[in-house]
C-alpha atoms as a PDB file:
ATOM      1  CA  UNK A   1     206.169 111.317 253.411  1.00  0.00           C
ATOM      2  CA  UNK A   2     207.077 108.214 250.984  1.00  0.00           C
ATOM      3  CA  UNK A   3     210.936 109.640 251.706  1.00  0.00           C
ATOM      4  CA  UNK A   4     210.031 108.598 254.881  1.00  0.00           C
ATOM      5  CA  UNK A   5     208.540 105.360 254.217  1.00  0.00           C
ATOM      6  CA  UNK A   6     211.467 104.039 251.892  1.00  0.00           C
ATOM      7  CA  UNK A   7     213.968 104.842 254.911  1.00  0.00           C
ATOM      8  CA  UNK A   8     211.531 103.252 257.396  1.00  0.00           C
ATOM      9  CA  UNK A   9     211.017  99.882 255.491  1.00  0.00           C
ATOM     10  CA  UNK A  10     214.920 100.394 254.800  1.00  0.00           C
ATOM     11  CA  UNK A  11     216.053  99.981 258.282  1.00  0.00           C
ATOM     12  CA  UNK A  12     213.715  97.849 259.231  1.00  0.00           C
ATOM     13  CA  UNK A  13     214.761  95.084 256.907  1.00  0.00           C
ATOM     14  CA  UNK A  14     217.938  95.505 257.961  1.00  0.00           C
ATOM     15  CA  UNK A  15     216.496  95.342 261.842  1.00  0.00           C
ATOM     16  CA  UNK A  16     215.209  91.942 261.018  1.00  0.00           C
ATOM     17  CA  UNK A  17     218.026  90.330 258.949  1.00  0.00           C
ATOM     18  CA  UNK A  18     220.112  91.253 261.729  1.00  0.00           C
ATOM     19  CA  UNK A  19     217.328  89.947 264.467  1.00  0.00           C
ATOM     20  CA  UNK A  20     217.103  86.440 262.415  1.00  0.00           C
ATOM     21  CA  UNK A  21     220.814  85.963 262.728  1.00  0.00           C
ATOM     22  CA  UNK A  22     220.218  86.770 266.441  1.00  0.00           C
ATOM     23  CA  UNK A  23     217.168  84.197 266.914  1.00  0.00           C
ATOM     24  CA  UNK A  24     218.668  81.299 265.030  1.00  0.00           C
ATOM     25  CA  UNK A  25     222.740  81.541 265.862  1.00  0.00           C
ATOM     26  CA  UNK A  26     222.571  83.400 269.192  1.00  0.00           C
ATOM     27  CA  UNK A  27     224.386  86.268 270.408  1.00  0.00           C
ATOM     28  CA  UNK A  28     227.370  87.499 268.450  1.00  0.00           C
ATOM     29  CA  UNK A  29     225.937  85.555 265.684  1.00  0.00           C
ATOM     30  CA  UNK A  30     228.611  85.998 263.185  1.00  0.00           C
ATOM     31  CA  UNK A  31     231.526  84.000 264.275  1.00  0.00           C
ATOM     32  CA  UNK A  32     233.245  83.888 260.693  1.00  0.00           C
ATOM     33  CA  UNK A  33     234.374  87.438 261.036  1.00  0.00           C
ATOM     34  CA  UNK A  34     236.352  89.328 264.223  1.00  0.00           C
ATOM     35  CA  UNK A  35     234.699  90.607 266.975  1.00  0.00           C
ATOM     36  CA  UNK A  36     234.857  94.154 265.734  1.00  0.00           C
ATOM     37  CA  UNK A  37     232.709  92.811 263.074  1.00  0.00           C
ATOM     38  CA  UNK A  38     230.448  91.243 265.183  1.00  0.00           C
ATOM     39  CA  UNK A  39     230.225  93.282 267.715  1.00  0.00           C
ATOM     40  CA  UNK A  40     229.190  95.690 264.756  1.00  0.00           C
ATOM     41  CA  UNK A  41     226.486  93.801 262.789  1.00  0.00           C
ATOM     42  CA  UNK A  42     224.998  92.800 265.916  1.00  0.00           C
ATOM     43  CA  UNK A  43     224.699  96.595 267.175  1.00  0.00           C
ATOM     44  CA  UNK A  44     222.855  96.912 264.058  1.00  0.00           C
ATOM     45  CA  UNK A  45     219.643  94.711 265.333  1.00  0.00           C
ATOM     46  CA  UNK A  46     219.499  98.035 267.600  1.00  0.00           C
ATOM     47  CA  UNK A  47     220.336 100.786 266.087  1.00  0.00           C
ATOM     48  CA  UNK A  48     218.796 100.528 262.417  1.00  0.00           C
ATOM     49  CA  UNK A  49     215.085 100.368 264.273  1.00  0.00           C
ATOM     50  CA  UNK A  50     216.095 103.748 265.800  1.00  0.00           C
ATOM     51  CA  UNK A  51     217.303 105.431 262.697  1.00  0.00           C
ATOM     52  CA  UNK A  52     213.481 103.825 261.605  1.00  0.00           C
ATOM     53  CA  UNK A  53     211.574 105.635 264.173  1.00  0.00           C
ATOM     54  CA  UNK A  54     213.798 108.931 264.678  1.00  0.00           C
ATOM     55  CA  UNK A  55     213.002 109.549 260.963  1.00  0.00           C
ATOM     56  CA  UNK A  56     209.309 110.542 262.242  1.00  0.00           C
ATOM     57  CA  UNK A  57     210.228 112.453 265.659  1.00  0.00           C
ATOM     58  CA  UNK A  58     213.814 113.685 265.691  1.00  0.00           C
ATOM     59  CA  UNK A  59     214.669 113.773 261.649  1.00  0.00           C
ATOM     60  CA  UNK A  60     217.892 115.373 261.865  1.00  0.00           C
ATOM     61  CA  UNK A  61     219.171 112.863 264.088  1.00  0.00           C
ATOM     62  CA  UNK A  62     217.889 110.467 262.028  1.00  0.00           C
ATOM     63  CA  UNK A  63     219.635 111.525 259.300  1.00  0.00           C
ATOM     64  CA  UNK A  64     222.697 111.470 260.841  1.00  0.00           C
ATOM     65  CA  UNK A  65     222.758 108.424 262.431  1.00  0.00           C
ATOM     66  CA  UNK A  66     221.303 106.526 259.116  1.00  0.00           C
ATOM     67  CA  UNK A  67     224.211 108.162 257.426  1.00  0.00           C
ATOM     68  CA  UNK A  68     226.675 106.948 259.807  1.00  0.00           C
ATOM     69  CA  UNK A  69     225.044 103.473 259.528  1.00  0.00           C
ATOM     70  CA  UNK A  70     225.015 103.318 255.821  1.00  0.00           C
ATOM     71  CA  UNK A  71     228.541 104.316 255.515  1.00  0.00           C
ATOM     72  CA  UNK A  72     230.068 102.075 257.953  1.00  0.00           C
ATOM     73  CA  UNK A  73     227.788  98.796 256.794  1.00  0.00           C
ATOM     74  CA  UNK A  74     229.073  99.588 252.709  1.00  0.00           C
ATOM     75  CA  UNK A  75     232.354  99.821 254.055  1.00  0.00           C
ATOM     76  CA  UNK A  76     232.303  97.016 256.348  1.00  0.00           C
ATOM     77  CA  UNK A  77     230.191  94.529 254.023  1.00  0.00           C
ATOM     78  CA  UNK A  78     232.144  96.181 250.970  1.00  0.00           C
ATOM     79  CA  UNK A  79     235.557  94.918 252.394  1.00  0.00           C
ATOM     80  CA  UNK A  80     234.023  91.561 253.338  1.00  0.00           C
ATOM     81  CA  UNK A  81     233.265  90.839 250.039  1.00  0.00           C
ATOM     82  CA  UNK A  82     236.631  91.533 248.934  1.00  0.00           C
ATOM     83  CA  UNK A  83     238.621  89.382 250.998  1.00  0.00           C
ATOM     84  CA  UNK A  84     236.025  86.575 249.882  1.00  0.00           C
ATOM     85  CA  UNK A  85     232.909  86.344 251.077  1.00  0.00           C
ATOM     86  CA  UNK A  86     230.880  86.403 247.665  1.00  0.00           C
ATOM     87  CA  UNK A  87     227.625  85.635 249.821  1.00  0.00           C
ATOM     88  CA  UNK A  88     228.046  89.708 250.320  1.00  0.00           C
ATOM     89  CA  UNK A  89     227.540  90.162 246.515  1.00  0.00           C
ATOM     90  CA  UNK A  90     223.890  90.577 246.122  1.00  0.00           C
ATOM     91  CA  UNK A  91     222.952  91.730 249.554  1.00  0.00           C
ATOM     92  CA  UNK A  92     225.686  94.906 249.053  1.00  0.00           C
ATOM     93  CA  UNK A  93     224.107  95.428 246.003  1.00  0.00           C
ATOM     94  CA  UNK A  94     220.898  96.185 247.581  1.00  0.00           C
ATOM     95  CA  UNK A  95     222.540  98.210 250.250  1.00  0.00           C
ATOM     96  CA  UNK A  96     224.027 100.159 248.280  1.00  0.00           C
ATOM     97  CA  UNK A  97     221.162 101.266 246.443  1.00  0.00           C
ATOM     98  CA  UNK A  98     219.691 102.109 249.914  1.00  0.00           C
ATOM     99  CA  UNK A  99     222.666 103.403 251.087  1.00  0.00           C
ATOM    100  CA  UNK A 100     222.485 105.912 248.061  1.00  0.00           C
ATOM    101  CA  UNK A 101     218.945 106.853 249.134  1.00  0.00           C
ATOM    102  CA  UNK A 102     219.867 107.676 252.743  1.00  0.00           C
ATOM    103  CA  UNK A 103     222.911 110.220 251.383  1.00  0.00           C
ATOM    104  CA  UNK A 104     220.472 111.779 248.582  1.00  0.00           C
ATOM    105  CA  UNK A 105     217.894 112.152 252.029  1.00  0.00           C
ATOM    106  CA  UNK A 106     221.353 113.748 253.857  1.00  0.00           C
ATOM    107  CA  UNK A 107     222.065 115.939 251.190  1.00  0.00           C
ATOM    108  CA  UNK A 108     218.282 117.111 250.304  1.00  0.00           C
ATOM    109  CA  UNK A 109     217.861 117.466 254.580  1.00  0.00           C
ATOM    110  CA  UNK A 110     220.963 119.501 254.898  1.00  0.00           C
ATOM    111  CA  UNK A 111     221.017 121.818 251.794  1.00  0.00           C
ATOM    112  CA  UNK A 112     217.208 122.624 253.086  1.00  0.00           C
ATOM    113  CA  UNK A 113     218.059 123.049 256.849  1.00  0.00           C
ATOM    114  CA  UNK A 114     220.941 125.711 255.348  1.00  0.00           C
ATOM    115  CA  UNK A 115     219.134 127.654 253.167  1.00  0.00           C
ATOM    116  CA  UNK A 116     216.803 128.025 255.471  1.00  0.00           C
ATOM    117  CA  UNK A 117     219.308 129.413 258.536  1.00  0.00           C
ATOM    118  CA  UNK A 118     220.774 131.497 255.499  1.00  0.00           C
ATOM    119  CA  UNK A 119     217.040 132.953 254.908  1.00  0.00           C
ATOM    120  CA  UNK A 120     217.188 134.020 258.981  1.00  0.00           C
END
């Protein structure tokens, strides 16, 4: 249950850093970046709130969608930072720690789920 709460607060802080951006720049908020990028982050305001609320109905899609999410935003942020944007520093740090959560919630989910099929 608290595994649950961590990766619901998780995303959700995410869902409103990214709605903020949304609210006070407008659509495709982050112009300093290509559109890939933007097109990406802005996605985000979407699909971290449904990684938040599949982790209580659907939790294997959950988990693989907050995986995918993680992954992509380290990377993404991750290479920002390097080409300059030290802004990145301290909020990567803090997704990273998440992001290390969500993979430790993978892994835990998975190796259960297959033990379990093994058991069958």
């Amino acid at each position: 249950m608290l595994a649950k709460i961590v990766w619901t607060i998780g995303f959700l802080v995410g869902t409103t850093t990214h709605a903020l951006d949304l609210i006070q720049y407008g659509w495709l908020p982050y112009e300093f970046r290509p559109l890939a990028w933007n097109i990406y982050w802005t996605s985000l305001t979407f699909l971290d709130p449904l990684a938040a609320g599949l982790i209580w109905v659907r939790k294997s899609w959950a988990i693989a969608l907050g995986t995918l999410i993680m992954a992509t935003n380290i990377a993404v942020n991750s290479y920002t930072l390097l080409i300059g944007y030290e802004e990145f520093f301290f909020p990567l740090l803090a997704q990273s720690a998440f992001a290390a959560f969500v993979f430790l919630t993978a892994w835990r989910h998975w190796r259960i789920q297959t033990s379990v099929q093994s058991a069958k």
